[in-house]
Structure formats: structure tokens, C-alpha cells
Protein backbone atom coordinates (compact mmCIF):
# COMPACT_ATOMS: atom_id res chain seq x y z
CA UNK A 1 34.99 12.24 7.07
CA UNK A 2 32.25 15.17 7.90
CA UNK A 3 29.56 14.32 10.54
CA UNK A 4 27.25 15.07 7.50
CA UNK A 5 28.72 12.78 5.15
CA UNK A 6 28.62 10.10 7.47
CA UNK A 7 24.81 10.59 8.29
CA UNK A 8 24.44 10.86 4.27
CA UNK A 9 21.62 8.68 3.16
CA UNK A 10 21.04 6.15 0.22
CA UNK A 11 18.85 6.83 -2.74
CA UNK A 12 16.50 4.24 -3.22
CA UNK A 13 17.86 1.00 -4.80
CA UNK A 14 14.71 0.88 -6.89
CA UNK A 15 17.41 3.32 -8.70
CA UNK A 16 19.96 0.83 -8.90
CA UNK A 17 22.55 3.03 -10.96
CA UNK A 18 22.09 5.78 -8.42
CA UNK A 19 22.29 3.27 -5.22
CA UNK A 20 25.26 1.48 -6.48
CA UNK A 21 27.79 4.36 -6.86
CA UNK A 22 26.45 6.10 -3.78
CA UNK A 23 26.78 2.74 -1.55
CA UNK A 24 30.00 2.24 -2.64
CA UNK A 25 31.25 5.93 -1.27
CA UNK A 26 28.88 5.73 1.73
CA UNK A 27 30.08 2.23 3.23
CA UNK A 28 33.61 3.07 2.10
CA UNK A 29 33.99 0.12 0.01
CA UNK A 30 35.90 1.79 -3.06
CA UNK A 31 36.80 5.60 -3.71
CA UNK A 32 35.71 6.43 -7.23
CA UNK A 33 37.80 9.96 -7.18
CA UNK A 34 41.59 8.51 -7.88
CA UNK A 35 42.92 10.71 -11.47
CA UNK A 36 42.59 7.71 -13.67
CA UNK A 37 39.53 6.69 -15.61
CA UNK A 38 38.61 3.05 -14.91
CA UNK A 39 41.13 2.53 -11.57
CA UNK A 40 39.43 2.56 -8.23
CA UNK A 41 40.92 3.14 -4.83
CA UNK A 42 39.85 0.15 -2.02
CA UNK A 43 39.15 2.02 1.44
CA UNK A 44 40.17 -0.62 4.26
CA UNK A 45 36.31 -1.42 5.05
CA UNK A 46 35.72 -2.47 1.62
CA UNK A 47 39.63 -3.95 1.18
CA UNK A 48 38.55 -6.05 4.42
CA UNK A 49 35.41 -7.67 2.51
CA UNK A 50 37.69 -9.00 -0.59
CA UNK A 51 39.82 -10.09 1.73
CA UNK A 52 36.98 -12.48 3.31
CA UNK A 53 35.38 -13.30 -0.28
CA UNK A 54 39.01 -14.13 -1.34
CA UNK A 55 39.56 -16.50 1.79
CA UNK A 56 37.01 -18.53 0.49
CA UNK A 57 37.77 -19.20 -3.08
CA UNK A 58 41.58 -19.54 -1.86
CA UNK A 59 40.39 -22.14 0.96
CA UNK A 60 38.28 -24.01 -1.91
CA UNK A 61 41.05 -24.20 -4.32
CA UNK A 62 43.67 -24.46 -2.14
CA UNK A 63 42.28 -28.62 -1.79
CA UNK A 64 44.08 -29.30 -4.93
CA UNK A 65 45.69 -25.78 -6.83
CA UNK A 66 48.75 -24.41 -6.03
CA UNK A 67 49.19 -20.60 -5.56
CA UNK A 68 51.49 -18.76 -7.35
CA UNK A 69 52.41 -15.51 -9.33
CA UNK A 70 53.70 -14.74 -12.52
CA UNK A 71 55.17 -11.44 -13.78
CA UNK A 72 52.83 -8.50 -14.56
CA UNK A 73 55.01 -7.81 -17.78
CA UNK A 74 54.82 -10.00 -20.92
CA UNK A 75 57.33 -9.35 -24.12
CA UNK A 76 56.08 -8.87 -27.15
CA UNK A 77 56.61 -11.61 -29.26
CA UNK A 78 55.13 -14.14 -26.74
CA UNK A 79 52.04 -12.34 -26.14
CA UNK A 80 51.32 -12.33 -30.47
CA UNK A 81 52.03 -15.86 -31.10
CA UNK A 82 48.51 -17.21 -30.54
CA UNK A 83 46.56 -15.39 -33.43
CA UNK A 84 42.94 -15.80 -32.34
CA UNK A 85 43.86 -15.34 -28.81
CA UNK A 86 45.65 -11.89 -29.76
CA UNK A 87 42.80 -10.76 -31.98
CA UNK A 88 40.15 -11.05 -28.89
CA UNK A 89 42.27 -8.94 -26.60
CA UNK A 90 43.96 -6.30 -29.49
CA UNK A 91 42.29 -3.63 -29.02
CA UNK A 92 42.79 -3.83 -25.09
CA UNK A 93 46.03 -4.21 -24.42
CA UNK A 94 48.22 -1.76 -22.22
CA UNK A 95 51.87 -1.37 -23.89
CA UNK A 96 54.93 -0.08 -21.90
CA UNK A 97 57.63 1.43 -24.78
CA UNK A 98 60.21 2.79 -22.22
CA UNK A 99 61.98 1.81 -19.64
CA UNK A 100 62.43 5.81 -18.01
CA UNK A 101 63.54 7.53 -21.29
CA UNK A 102 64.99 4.70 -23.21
CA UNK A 103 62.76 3.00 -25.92
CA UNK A 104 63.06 -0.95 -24.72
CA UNK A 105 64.15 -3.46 -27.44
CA UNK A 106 60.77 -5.80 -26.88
CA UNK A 107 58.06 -4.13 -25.95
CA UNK A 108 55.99 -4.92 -23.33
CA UNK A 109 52.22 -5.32 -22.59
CA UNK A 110 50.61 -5.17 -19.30
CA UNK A 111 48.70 -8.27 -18.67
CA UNK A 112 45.15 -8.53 -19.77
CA UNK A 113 44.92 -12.36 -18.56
CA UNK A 114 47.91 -14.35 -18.14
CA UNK A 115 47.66 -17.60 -20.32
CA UNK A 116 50.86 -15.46 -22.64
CA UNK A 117 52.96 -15.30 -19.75
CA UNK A 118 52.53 -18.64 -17.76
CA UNK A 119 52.41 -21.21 -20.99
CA UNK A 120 56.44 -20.43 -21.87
CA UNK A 121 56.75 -21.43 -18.84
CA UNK A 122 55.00 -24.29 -18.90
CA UNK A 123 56.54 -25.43 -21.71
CA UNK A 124 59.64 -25.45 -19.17
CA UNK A 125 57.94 -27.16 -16.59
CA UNK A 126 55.61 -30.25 -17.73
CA UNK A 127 57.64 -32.78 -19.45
CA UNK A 128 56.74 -36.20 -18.36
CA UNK A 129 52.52 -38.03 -17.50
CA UNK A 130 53.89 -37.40 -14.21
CA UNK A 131 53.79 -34.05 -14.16
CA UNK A 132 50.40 -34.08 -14.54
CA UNK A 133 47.78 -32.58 -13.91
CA UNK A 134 49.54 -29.49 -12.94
CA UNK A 135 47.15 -26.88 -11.47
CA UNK A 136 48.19 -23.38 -10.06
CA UNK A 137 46.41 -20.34 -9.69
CA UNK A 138 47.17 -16.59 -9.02
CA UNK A 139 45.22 -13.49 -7.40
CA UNK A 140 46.93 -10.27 -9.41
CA UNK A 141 45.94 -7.39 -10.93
CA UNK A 142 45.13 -7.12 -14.36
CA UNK A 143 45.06 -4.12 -17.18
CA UNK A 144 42.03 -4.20 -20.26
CA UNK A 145 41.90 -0.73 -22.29
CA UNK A 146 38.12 -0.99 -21.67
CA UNK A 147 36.19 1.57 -23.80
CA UNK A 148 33.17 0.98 -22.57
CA UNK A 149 31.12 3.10 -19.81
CA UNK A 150 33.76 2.09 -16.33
CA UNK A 151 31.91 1.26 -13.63
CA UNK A 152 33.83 0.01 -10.29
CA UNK A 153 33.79 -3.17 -9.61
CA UNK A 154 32.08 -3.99 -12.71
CA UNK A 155 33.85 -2.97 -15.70
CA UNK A 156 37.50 -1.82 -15.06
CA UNK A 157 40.70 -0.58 -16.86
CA UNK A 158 42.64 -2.17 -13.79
CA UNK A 159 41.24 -5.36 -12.81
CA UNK A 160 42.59 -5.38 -8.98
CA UNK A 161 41.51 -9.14 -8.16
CA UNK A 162 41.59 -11.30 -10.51
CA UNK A 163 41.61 -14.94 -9.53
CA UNK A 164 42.88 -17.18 -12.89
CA UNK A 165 43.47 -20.82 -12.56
CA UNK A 166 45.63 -22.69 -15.37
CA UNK A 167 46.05 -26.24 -15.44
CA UNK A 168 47.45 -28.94 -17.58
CA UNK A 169 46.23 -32.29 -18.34
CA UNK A 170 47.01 -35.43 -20.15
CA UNK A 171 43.89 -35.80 -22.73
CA UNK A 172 41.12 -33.52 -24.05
CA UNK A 173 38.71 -35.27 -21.26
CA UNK A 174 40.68 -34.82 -18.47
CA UNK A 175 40.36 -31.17 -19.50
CA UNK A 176 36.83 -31.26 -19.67
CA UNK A 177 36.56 -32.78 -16.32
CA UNK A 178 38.46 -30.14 -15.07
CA UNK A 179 36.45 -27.29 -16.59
CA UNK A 180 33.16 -29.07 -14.76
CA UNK A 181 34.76 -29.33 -11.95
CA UNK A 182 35.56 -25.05 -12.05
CA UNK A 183 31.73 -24.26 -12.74
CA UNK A 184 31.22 -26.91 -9.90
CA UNK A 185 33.64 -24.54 -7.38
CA UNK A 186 32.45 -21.88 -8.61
CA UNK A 187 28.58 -22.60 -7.81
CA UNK A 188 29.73 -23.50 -4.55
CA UNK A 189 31.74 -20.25 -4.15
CA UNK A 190 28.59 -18.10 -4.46
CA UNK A 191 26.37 -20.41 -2.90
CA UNK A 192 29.22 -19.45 0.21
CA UNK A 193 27.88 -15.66 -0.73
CA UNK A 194 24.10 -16.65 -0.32
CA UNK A 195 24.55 -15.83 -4.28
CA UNK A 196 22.83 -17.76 -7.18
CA UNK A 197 24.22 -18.60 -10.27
CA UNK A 198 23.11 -19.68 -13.51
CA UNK A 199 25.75 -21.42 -15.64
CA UNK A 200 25.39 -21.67 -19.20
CA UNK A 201 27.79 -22.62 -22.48
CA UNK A 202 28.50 -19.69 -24.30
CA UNK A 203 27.73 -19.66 -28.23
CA UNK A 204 30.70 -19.76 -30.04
CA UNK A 205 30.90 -16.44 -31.22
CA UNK A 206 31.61 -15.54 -27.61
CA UNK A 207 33.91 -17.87 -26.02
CA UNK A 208 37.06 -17.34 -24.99
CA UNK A 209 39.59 -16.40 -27.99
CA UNK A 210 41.19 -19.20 -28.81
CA UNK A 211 39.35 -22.04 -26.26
CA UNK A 212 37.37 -24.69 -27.99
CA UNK A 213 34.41 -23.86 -25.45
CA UNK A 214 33.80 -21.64 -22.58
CA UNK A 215 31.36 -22.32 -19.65
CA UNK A 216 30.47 -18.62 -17.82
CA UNK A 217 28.34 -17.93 -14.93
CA UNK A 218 26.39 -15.27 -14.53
CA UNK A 219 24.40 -13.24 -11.82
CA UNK A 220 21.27 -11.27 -12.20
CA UNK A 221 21.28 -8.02 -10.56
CA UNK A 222 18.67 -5.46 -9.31
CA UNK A 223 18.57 -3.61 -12.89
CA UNK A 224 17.31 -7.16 -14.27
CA UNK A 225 21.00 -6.73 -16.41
CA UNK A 226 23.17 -9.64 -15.36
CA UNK A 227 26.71 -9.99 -14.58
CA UNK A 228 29.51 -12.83 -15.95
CA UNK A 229 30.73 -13.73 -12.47
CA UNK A 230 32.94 -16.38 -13.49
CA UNK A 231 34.28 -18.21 -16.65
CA UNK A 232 36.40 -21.61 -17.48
CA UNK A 233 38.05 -22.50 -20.80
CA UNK A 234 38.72 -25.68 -22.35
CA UNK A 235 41.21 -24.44 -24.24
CA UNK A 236 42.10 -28.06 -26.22
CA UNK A 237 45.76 -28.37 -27.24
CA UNK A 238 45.76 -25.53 -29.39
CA UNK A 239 47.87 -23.23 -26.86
CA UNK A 240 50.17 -26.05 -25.99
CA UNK A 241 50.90 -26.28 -29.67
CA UNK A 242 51.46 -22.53 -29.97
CA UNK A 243 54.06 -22.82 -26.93
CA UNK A 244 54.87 -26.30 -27.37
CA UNK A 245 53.76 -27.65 -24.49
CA UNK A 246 54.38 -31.41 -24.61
CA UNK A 247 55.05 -34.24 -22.32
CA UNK A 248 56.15 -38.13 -22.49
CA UNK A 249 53.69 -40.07 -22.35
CA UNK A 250 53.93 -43.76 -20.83
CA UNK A 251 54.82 -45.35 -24.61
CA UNK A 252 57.67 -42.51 -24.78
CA UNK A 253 55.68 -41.02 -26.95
CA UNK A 254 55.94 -37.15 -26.93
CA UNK A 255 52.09 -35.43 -26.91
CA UNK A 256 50.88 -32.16 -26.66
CA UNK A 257 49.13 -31.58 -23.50
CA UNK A 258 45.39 -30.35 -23.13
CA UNK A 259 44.73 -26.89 -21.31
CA UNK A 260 41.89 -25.41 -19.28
CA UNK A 261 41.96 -21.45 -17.53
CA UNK A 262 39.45 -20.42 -15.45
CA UNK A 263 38.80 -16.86 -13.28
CA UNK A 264 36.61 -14.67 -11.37
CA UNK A 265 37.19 -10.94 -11.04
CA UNK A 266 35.94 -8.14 -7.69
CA UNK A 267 32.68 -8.50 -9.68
CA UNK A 268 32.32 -11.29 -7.12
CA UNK A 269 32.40 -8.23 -4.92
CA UNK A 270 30.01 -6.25 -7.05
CA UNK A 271 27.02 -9.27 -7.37
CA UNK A 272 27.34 -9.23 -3.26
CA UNK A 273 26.73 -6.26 -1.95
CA UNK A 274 23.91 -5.35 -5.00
CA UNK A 275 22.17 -8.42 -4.32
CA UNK A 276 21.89 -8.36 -0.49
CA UNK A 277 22.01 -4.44 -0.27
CA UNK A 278 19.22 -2.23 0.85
CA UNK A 279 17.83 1.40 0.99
CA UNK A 280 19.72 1.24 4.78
CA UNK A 281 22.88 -0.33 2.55
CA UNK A 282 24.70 -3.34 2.71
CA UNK A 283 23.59 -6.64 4.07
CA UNK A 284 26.23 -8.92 4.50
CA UNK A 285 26.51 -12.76 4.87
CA UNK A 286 27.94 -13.05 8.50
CA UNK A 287 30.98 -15.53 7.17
CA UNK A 288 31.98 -12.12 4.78
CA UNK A 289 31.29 -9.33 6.98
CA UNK A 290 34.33 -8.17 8.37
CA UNK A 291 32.52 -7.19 11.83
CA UNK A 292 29.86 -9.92 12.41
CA UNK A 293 28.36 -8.48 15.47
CA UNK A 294 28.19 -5.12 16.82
CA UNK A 295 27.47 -4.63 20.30
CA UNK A 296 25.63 -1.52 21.55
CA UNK A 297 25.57 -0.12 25.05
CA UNK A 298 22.53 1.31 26.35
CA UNK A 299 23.52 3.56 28.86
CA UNK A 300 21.32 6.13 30.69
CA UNK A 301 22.16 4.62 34.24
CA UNK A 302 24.58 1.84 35.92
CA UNK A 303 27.08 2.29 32.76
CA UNK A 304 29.80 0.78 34.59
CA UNK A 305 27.90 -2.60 34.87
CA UNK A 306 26.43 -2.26 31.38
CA UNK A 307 30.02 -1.83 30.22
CA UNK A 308 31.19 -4.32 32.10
CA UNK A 309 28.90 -6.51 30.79
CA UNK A 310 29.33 -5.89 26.88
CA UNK A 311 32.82 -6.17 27.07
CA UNK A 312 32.06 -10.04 28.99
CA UNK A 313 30.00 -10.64 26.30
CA UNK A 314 32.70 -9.24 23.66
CA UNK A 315 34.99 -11.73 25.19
CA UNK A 316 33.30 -14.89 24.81
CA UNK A 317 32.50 -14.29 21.27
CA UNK A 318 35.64 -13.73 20.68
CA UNK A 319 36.66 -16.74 22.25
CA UNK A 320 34.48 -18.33 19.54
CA UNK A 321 35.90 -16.85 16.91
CA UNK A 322 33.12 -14.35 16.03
CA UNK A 323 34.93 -10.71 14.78
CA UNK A 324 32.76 -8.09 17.61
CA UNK A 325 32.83 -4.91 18.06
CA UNK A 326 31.84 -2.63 21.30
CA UNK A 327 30.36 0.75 20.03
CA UNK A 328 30.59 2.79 23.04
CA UNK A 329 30.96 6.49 21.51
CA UNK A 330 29.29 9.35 22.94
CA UNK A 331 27.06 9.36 19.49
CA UNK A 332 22.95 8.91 20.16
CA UNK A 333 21.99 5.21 19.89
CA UNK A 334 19.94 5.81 16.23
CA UNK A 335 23.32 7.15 14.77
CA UNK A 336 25.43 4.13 15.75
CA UNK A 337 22.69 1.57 14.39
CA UNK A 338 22.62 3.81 11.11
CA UNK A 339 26.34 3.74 10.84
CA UNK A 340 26.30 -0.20 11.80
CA UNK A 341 23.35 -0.95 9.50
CA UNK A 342 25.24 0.83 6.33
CA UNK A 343 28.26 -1.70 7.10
CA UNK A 344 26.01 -4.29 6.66
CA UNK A 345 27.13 -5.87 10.52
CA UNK A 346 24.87 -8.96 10.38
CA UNK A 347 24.10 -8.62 14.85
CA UNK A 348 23.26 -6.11 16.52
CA UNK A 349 23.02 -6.75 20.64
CA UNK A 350 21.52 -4.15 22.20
CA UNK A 351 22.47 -4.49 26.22
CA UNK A 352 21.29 -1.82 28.62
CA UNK A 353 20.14 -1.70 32.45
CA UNK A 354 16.83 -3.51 32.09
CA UNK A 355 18.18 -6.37 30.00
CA UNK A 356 20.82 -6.58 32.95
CA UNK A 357 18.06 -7.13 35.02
CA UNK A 358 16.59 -9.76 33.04
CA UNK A 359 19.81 -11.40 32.82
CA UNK A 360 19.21 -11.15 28.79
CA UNK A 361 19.92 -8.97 25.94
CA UNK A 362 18.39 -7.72 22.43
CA UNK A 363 19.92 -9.11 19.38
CA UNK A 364 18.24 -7.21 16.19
CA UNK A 365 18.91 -8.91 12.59
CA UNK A 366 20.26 -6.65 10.13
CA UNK A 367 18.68 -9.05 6.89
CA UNK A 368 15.06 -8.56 8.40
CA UNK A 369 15.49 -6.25 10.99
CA UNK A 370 13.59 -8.78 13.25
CA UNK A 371 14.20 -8.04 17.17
CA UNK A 372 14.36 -10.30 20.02
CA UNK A 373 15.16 -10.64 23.70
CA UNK A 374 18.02 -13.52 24.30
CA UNK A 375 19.50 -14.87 27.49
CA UNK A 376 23.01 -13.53 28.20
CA UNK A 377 23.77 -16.81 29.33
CA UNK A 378 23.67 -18.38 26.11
CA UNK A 379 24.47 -15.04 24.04
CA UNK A 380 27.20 -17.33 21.98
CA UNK A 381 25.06 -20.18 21.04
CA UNK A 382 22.41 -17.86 20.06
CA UNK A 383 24.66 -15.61 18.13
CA UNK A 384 26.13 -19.03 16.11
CA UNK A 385 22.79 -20.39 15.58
CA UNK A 386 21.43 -17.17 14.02
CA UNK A 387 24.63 -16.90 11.58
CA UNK A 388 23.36 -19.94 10.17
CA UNK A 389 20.00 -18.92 9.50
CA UNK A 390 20.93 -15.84 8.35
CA UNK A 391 22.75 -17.46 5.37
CA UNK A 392 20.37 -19.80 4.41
CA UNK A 393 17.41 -16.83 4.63
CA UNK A 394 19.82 -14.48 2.01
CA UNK A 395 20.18 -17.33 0.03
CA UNK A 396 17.09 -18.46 -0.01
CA UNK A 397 15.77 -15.20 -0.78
CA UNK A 398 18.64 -14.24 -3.72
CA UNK A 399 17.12 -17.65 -5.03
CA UNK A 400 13.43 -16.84 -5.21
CA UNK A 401 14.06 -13.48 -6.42
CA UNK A 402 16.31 -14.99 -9.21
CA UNK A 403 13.67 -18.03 -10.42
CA UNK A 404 10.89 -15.07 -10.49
CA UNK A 405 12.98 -13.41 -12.77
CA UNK A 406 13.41 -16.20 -15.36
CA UNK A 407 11.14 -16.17 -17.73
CA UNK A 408 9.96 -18.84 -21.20
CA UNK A 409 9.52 -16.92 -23.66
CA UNK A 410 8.56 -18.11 -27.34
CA UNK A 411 8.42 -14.95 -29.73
CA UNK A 412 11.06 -12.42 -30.00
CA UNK A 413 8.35 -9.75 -28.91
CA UNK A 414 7.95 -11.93 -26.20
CA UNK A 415 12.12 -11.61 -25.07
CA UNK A 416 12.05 -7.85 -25.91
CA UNK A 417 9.70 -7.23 -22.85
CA UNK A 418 10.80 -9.75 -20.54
CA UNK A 419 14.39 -8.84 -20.68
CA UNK A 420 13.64 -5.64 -19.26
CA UNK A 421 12.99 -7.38 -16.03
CA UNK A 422 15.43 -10.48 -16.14
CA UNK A 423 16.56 -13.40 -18.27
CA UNK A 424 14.31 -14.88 -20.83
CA UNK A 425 14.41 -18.92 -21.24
CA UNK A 426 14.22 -19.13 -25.13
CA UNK A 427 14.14 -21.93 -27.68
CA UNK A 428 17.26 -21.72 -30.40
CA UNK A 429 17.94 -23.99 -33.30
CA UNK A 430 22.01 -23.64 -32.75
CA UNK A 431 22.87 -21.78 -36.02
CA UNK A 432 24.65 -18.65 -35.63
CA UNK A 433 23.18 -16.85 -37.63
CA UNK A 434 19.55 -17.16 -36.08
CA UNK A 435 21.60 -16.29 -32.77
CA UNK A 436 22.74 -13.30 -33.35
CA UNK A 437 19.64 -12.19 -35.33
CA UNK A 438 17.84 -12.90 -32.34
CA UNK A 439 20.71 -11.12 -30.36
CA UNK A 440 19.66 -8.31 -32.78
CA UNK A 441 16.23 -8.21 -32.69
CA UNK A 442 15.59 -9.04 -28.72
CA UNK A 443 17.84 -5.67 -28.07
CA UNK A 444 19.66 -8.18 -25.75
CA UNK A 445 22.00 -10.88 -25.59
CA UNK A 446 22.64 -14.59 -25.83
CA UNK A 447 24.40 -15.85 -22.55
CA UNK A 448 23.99 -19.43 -23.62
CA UNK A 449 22.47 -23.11 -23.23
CA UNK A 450 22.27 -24.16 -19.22
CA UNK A 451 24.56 -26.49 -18.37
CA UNK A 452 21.32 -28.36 -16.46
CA UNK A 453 19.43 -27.68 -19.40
CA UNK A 454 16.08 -30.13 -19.62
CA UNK A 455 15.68 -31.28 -23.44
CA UNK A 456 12.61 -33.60 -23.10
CA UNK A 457 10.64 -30.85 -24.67
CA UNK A 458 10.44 -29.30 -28.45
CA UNK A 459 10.22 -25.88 -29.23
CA UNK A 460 10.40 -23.86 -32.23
CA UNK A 461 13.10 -21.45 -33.06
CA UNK A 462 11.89 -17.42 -32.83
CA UNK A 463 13.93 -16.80 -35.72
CA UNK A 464 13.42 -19.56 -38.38
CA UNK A 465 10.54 -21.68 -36.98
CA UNK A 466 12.87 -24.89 -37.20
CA UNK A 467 12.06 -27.36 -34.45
CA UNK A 468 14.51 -27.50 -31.67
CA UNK A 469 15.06 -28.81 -28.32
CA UNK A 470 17.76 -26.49 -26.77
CA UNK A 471 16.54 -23.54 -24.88
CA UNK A 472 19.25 -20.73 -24.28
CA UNK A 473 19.66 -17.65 -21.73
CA UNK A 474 19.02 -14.16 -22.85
CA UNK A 475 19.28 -11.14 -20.96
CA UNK A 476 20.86 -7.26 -20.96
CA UNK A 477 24.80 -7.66 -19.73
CA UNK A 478 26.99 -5.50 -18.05
């Protein structure tokens, strides 16, 4: 890459749209130029960063899922036996016709989301009370004809990381559990990304196709639009009875099983670096940032023992487990904290002559920029200790900037103008048809009732005055 293209700048993220594709070029997360609309290229920076986010939800799962991975391919007449399911992904689905110049006997569609291809093989697999629960997920890619405006990381025609967990259980409760228990994992995913989450029940009109409910949750980023960052579906017996998924229960008895699927996309990916990014570009929680601390020589005299001494200091981070780098290129010292700062590295330590002679060096903060001498003797404690406070400060500050963006709202004039900056708190009597008139009217959409939702209070619908207690999420989506 040019000199110049390195040393490019951001636009301001006050113009979000703007920032985003630009940061995403500049910090060599994804290449937007590959020759098909809605598929993205991962550069290795960017590649490394899923790879940390990923090593989280894996190491979170992992406690009680199994990994696995299921063919890309699904035939034909398994993917159109569940009629509601089929209708909701119809107009998205990918179809292969050949196989080189030979029409194929079944066809074949490109997986949109997997529950098609996995549940015939359930049906194989689960056959006894014993078998159960039975919970496996996969990471794969994923294909959606999305006709919508593509956006990387956002809104994709290839879906390059999608986590989906499927699991089987004995009764309709046990599903339920299970679905709390994904919103649960999934809060504490982001909360692992200094990232917070509002989950809500969607209305019925948008839950999965074919679930009996779906639980979503959903980020708010800089635009004040927010972003479904994860969903799980309790999706009742009514796919095991499409692939006749049964099992014995302890009378003998032969009972369909009860189903729940659950999955987060890169727009994990997408929520983190908008949320924590700046007009300098990303900031990065130190447990994702695939170099924690960057270590800067400053060298105008004695290199030898300056080198010497960031490379001692290298070394017992190391030993700790922190990921270090030594920048010691011939560049100026304001071009390597540029380039360090647009890689979001949360530590800087700045070690030239006079901190030798103090015995001490700088560490600088990328989330606040804050500077401040340190004694080389204890350069590892002090690195560890400011990880920590790091995290909770982006957290913390995701979290205030989130709440100030919430707002009660009681008129429909009322969610018009809030929306524009955030989510609006609103009351809703439940029937569908007030919701999507209000969906109408706002100029934005339901997301849905929290799942922490307070319902000591009474309000009054926008729509048709009827009293209500439920209050539901609306906001402009992605």
C-alpha cells in the first residue's frame, strides 16, 4: 500500500456512513472492491479480529455445545418441506442447477440458515430421552439474495461468519429455558466487547418463519439506527414434525421433540469497531485487539540501550501472555502512533533515553489518549491492570451513551422525532394491527417488548388510546 494511502485520514464519524466504509479500507479490516455485489474480502488485520471475537463466543459455548459442520448444499425437496419456513426465506435463496454442464436431478440451494439441512439429520440421530438435550453449533458461511442496499459487515449476500446453534429438547419448557439461556450468552458475549445490548421479543409478524417466538438483540449505533446482533428461536415441535424428529420417551412412548436455533453473524464485528471507533479509527477492547500493546522506541541517542530495553520489556509481556509489538522502523514517531492509533492497539509505551534514566517508561491509552510515566520495573503489572480498566471504561461509556439514547415517548409525533436520534420506549396495546400502524406512522420500526420490561405502570396506546401496560422498542434498523 502507497505511503499516501497509509497516512490517509478518516472523515469525521459525526458522518457515520462516510466513516464506516472508509475505516474499514483504512485499518484493513475488509476490502470492499472483490467483483461481486454483497461479498467482501477479509484483509488478515481485520481476519485476525473475528478470529478473537469468535474465540470468545466458541470458549462460551464450548461449556456445553458441541461444534460441528454441516454441508453448505441442501436438496431441494428438504429445504421446501416446512411451508412457513420456506416462504420467509423464498425470495433469498441461492440455487445451483448444474453440476459443470449437466442439469442435476435435485436441485440445490445454497444455505441461507441451516435448520433444512441439520433436522434430516436429526431425525437420524435423537431417538431415545437420552439423547437429550442435544446441542451443537457451527461457524460457516452463509448465502441470502439480499436486495437491499449491501453494506459489509452489515447486510451481506455472503454471510462469512455465521455462528447458528441448534438444539433439541424433551418438552416445550426445556426449549424455552434454552432460548433464555442464548439471550443470557449472548448479553454476556457483548458485555466481553464492552458492547450493550437491549433484548426484546419480537412481534409476531417478525419472528423467525416458522418459530413460535423469537427473542433478538439489538445494538444502537452512531447513526441512532440499530443493529439485530443476535437472535434465538423457540421453534416448538413444529420442525420436528415436518422432519419427524421423535424420541422414546421413559413410558416408551414415541414424542416429537421441541427445537430452539439461535445465531449471531460478523455484525458482531460491525457493532465493535462503530461503537468504540473514533475520528483517529478504531478503539479496541484489549482482550480483541489482535496487538494489545505497541511499543515505540524513542531514539535520538543511546539506541542500542533503548533497543535493548524495549525488546526486555517485549519479552516479559510476552511471557504474560500479552500479544506486543516493537515498532522500530525508520518512520518519524507521529507516523507510527497514527498508524498504531488507526489499529486501534489499546498501549502504547513510549521508551526513550530519558525514561531509561528514570528507570520508567510512558504508556499512552488509546480509549482516552491519557499519558503517563510508569516504572519499568513493574511495566507488566501496570500494563494488566490498565487492560482491565480499559474494558470497564468502553463499557461503561457504550452504556451511558446507549441509556441517553433511549427515550419514553407517548405520541407518535413524539417517536417520529426521537427515533432520529435512538430508540423510543413506547406504550402498545399488543394488537397487530395498532403495531404496524404505528410501524407506519413513526417512519420506524417495532423491535419489540424488553425482555426486563417493568409493567407496574399504565400507559395508553399511541394508536387506539386503549390502556396498556407493555411498553415496546422502536427505532430505524439496518
Amino acid at each position: 500500500m502507497a505511503e499516501q494511502e497509509k497516512e490517509a485520514t478518516l472523515p469525521s464519524k459525526e458522518n457515520f456512513s462516510e466513516w464506516y466504509n472508509d475505516m474499514l479500507q483504512i485499518a484493513e479490516i475488509m476490502d470492499v472492491r472483490y467483483p461481486v455485489k454483497g461479498s467482501y474480502v477479509w484483509y488478515p488485520f481485520g481476519f485476525s479480529i473475528r478470529r478473537n471475537v469468535y474465540d470468545i463466543i466458541r470458549g462460551l459455548l464450548d461449556k456445553d455445545h458441541q461444534e460441528t459442520m454441516f454441508p453448505l448444499l441442501i436438496p431441494e425437496h428438504e429445504f421446501m418441506k416446512e411451508a412457513e419456513h420456506i416462504k420467509g426465506f423464498e425470495e433469498e435463496v441461492y440455487w445451483v442447477l448444474n453440476g459443470g454442464t449437466t442439469p442435476l436431478d435435485v436441485k440445490l440451494a445454497l444455505r441461507p440458515t441451516s435448520e433444512t439441512a441439520i433436522y434430516p439429520m436429526y431425525r437420524l440421530w435423537v431417538r431415545s430421552h437420552a439423547d437429550l438435550p442435544l446441542k451443537l453449533y457451527q461457524i460457516v458461511n452463509t448465502f441470502r439474495y439480499e436486495t437491499k442496499h449491501t453494506r459489509p459487515l452489515i447486510r451481506l449476500r455472503e454471510i462469512t461468519s455465521f455462528k447458528e446453534a441448534h438444539t433439541v429438547h424433551a418438552t416445550w419448557d426445556e426449549a424455552a429455558s434454552q432460548v433464555d439461556e442464548a439471550i443470557r450468552l449472548y448479553i454476556e458475549f457483548y458485555k466481553r466487547l464492552a458492547i450493550p445490548v437491549l433484548p426484546s421479543k419480537r412481534p409476531s409478524w417478525d419472528k423467525f418463519p416458522g418459530a413460535d417466538y423469537t427473542i433478538a438483540v439489538d445494538s444502537l449505533m452512531p447513526d441512532g439506527k440499530t443493529l439485530q446482533v443476535g437472535t434465538a428461536h423457540h421453534l416448538g415441535d413444529n420442525f420436528a414434525k415436518t422432519f419427524d424428529i421423535k424420541y422414546e420417551d421413559v413410558d416408551g412412548e414415541q414424542v416429537y421433540a421441541h427445537q430452539t436455533c439461535y445465531g449471531v453473524s460478523e455484525r458482531c464485528i460491525a457493532t465493535l469497531l462503530s461503537t468504540h471507533g473514533d475520528d483517529k479509527g478504531l478503539v479496541l477492547p484489549p482482550e480483541i485487539a489482535p496487538t494489545q500493546v505497541v511499543i515505540i522506541p524513542i531514539i535520538f541517542k543511546e539506541p542500542e540501550a533503548v533497543l535493548n530495553a524495549c525488546n526486555d520489556v517485549k519479552a516479559e509481556l510476552e511471557a504474560a501472555g500479552v500479544r506486543v509489538t516493537i515498532d522500530d522502523s525508520d518512520k518519524r514517531p507521529g507516523s507510527k502512533y497514527y498508524k498504531w492509533e488507526m489499529k486501534g492497539v489499546p498501549l502504547r509505551i513510549e521508551i526513550g533515553p530519558r525514561d531509561l534514566k528514570n528507570e520508567a517508561a510512558m504508556l499512552a491509552r488509546r480509549d482516552t489518549g491519557e499519558k503517563e510515566q510508569v516504572p519499568l520495573a513493574s511495566i507488566k503489572d501496570e500494563v494488566i491492570s490498565r487492560f482491565e480498566i480499559i474494558q470497564a471504561a468502553l463499557l461503561e461509556k457504550a452504556t451511558a451513551e446507549l441509556n441517553e439514547r433511549i427515550f419514553d415517548c407517548s405520541t407518535v409525533d413524539d417517536v417520529k422525532e426521537k427515533v432520529q436520534d435512538g430508540i423510543a420506549l413506547v406504550p402498545w396495546c399488543g394488537e397487530e394491527k395498532c403495531g404496524l400502524d404505528l410501524d407506519e406512522q413513526a417512519g420506524a420500526g417495532i423491535l419489540g417488548i424488553p425482555t426486563d420490561m417493568d409493567e407496574d405502570g399504565t400507559y395508553k396506546c399511541p394508536i387506539c388510546s386503549k390502556e396498556t401496560r407493555t411498553r415496546v422498542y422502536v427505532a430505524r434498523t439496518y
